[in-house]
N, C-alpha and C. Protein backbone atom coordinates (compact mmCIF):
# COMPACT_ATOMS: atom_id res chain seq x y z
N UNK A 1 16.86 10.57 6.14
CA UNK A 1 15.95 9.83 5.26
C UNK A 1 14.57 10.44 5.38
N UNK A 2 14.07 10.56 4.22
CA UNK A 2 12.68 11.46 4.17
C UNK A 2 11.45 10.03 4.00
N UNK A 3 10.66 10.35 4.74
CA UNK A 3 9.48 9.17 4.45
C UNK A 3 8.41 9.75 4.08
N UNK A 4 8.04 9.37 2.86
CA UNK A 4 6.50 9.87 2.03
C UNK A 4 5.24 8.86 2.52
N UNK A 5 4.92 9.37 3.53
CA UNK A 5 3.06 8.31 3.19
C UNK A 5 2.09 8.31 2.28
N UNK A 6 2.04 7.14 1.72
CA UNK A 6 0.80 7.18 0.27
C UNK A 6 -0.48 6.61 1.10
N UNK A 7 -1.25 7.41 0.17
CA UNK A 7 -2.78 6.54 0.40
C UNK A 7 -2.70 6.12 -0.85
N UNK A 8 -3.94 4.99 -1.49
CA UNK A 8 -3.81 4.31 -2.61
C UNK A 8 -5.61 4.29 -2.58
N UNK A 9 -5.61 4.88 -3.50
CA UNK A 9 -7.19 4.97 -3.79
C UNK A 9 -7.22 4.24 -5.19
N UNK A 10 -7.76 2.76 -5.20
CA UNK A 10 -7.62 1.88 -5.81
C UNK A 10 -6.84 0.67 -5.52
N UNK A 11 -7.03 -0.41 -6.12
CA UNK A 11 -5.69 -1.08 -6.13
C UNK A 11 -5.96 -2.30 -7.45
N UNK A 12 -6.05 -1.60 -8.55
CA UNK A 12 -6.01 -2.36 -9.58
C UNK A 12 -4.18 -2.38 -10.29
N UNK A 13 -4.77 -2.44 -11.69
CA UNK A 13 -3.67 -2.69 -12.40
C UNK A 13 -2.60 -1.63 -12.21
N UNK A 14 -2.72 -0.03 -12.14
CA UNK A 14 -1.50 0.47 -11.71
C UNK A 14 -1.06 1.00 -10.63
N UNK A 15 -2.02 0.51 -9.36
CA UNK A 15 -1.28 0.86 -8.16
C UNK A 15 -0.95 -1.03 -7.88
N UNK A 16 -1.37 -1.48 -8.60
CA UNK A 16 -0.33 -3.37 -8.18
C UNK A 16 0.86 -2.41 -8.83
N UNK A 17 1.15 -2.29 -10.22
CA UNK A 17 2.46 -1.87 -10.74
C UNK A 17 3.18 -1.01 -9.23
N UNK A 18 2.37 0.26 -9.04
CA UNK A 18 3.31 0.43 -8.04
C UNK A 18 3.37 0.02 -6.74
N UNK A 19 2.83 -0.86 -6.32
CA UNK A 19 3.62 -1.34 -5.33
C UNK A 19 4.85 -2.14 -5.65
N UNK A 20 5.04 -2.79 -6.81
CA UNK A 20 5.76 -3.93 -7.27
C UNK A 20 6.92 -3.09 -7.48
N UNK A 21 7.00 -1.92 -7.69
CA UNK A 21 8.20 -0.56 -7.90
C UNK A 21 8.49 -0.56 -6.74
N UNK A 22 8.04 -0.11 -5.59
CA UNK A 22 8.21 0.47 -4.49
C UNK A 22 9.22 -0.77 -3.99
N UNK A 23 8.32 -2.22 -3.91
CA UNK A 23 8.92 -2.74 -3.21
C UNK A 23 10.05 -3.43 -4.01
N UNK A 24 10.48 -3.76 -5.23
CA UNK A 24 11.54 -3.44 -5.99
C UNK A 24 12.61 -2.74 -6.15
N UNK A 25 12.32 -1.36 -6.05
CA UNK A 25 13.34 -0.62 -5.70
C UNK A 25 13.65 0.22 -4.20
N UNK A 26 13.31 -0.11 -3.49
CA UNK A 26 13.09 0.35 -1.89
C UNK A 26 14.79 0.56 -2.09
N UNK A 27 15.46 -0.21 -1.71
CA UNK A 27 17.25 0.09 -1.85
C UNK A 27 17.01 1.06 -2.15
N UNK A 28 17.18 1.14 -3.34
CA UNK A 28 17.90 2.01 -4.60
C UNK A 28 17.18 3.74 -4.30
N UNK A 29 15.68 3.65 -3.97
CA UNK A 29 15.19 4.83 -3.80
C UNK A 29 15.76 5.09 -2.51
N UNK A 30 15.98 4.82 -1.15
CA UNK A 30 16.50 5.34 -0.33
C UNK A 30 17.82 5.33 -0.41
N UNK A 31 18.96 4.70 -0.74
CA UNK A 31 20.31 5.44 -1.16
C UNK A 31 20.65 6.38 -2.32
N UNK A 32 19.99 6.75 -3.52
CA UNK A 32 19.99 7.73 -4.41
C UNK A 32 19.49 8.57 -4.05
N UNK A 33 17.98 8.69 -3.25
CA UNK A 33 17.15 9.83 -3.04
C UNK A 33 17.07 10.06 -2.11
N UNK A 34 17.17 9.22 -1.02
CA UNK A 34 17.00 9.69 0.74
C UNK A 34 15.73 9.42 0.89
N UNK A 35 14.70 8.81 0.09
CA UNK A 35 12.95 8.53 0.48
C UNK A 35 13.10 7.18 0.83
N UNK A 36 11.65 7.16 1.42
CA UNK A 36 11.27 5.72 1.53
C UNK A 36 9.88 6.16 1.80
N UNK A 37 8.92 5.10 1.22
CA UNK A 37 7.70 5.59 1.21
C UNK A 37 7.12 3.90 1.81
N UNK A 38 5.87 4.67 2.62
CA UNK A 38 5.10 4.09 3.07
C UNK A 38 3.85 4.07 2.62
N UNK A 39 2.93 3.04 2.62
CA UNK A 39 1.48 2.63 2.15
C UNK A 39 0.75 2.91 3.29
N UNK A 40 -0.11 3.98 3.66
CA UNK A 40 -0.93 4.02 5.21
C UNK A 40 -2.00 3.87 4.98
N UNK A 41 -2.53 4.11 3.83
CA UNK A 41 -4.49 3.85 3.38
C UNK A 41 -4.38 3.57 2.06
N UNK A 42 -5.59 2.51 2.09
CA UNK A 42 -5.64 1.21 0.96
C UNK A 42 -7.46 1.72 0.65
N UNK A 43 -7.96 2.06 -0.04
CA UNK A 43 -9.50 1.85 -0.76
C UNK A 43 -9.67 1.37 -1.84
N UNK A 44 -10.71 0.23 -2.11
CA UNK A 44 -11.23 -0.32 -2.98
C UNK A 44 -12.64 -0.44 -2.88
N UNK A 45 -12.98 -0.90 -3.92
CA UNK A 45 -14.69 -0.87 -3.61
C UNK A 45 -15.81 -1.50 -2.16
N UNK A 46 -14.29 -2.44 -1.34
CA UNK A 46 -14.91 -2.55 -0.19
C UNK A 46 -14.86 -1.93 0.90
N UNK A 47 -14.04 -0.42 0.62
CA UNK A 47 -13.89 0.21 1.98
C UNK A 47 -12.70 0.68 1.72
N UNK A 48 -12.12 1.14 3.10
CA UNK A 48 -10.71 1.78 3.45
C UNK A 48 -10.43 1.29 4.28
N UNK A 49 -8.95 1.14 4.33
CA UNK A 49 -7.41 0.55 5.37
C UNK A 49 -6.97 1.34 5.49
N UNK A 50 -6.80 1.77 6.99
CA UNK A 50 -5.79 2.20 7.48
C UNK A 50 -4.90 1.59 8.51
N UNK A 51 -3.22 1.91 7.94
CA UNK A 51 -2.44 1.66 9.08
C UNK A 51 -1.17 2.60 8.90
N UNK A 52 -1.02 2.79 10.44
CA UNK A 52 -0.70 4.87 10.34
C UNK A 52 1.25 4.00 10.43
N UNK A 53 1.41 3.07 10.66
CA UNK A 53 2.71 2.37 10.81
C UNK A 53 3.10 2.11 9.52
N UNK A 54 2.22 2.05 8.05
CA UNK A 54 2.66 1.36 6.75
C UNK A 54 2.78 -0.24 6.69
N UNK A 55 1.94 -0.23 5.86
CA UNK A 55 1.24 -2.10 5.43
C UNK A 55 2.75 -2.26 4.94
N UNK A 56 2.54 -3.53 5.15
CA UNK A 56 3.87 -4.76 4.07
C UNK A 56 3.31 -4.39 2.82
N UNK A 57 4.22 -3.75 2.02
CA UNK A 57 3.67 -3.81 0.49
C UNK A 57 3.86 -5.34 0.31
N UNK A 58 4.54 -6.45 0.11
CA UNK A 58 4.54 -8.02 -0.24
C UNK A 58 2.85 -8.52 0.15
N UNK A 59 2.94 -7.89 1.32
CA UNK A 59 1.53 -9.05 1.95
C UNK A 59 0.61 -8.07 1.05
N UNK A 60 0.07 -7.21 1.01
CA UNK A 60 -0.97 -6.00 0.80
C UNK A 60 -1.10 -6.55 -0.93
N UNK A 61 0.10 -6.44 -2.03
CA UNK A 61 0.29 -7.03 -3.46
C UNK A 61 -0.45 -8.41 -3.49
N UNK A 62 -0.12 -9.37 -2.03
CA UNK A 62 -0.28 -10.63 -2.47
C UNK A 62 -1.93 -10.60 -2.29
N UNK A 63 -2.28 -9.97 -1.57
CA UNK A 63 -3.82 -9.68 -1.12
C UNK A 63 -4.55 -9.72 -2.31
N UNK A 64 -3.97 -8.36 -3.10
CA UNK A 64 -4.85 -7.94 -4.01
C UNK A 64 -4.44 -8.85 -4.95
N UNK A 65 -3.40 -9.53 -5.43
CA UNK A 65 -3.15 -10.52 -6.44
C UNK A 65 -3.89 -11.91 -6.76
N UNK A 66 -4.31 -11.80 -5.19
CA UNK A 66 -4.78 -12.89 -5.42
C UNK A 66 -6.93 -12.79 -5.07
N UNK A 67 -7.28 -11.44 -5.38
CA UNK A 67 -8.16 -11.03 -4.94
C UNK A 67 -8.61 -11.20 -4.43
N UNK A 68 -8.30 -10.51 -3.20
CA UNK A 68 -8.65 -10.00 -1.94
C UNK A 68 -9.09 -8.73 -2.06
N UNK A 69 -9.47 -8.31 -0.67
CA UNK A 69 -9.94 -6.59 -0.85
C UNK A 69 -9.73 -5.98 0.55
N UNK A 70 -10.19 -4.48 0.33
CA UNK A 70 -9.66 -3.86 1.92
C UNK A 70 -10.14 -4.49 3.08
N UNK A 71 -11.13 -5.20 2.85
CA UNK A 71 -12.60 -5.56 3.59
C UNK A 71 -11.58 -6.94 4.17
N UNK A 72 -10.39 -7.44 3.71
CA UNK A 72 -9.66 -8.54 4.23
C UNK A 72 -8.40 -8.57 4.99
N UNK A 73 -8.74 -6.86 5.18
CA UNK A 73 -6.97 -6.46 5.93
C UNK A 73 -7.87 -6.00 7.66
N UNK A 74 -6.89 -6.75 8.54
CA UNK A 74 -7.24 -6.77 9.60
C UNK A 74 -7.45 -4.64 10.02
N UNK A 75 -6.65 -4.22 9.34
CA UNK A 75 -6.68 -2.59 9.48
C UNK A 75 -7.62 -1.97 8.95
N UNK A 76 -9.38 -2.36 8.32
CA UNK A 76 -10.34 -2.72 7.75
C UNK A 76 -11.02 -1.41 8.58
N UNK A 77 -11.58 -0.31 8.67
CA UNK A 77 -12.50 -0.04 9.23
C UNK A 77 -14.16 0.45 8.49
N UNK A 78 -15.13 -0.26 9.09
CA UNK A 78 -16.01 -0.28 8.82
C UNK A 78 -16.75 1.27 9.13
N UNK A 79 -16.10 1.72 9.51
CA UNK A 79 -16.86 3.23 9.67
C UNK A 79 -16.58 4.23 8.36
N UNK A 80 -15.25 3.62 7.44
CA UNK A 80 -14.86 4.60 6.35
C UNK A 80 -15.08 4.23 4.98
N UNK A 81 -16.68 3.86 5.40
CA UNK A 81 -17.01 3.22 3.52
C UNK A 81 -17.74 4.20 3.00
């Protein structure tokens, strides 16, 4: 199994779409393709997230769905604004 790490520079309308893919088709992309991809850095206008393990895409979607921002993920660092 091959694992892709994304960074996500943004997290509006089409990186919500893709997370909502990712975590939608997670199955299907690792038994057809052999991937599985991980989310390790999140930026929005309040900064950058990092987590070198890969965020919950569910929790990270519900964040931003319900607007939130990087500045609200405990993986928050204030040194990378």
């Amino acid at each position: 199994m091959k694992t892709v790490r994304l960074a996500l520079a943004g997290l509006g309308f089409v990186n919500r779409g893709l997370l909502r893919i990712l975590i939608d088709k997670e199955a299907v992309l690792a038994r057809t393709h052999g991937v599985r991809f991980k989310v390790t850095a999140v930026a929005d206008s309040s900064g950058v997230a990092l987590n070198t393990t890969g965020f919950d895409l569910s929790k990270l979607l519900r964040l931003k769905t319900e607007g939130g921002k990087a500045i609200d993920l405990p993986e928050f660092s204030s040194g990378l604004r």
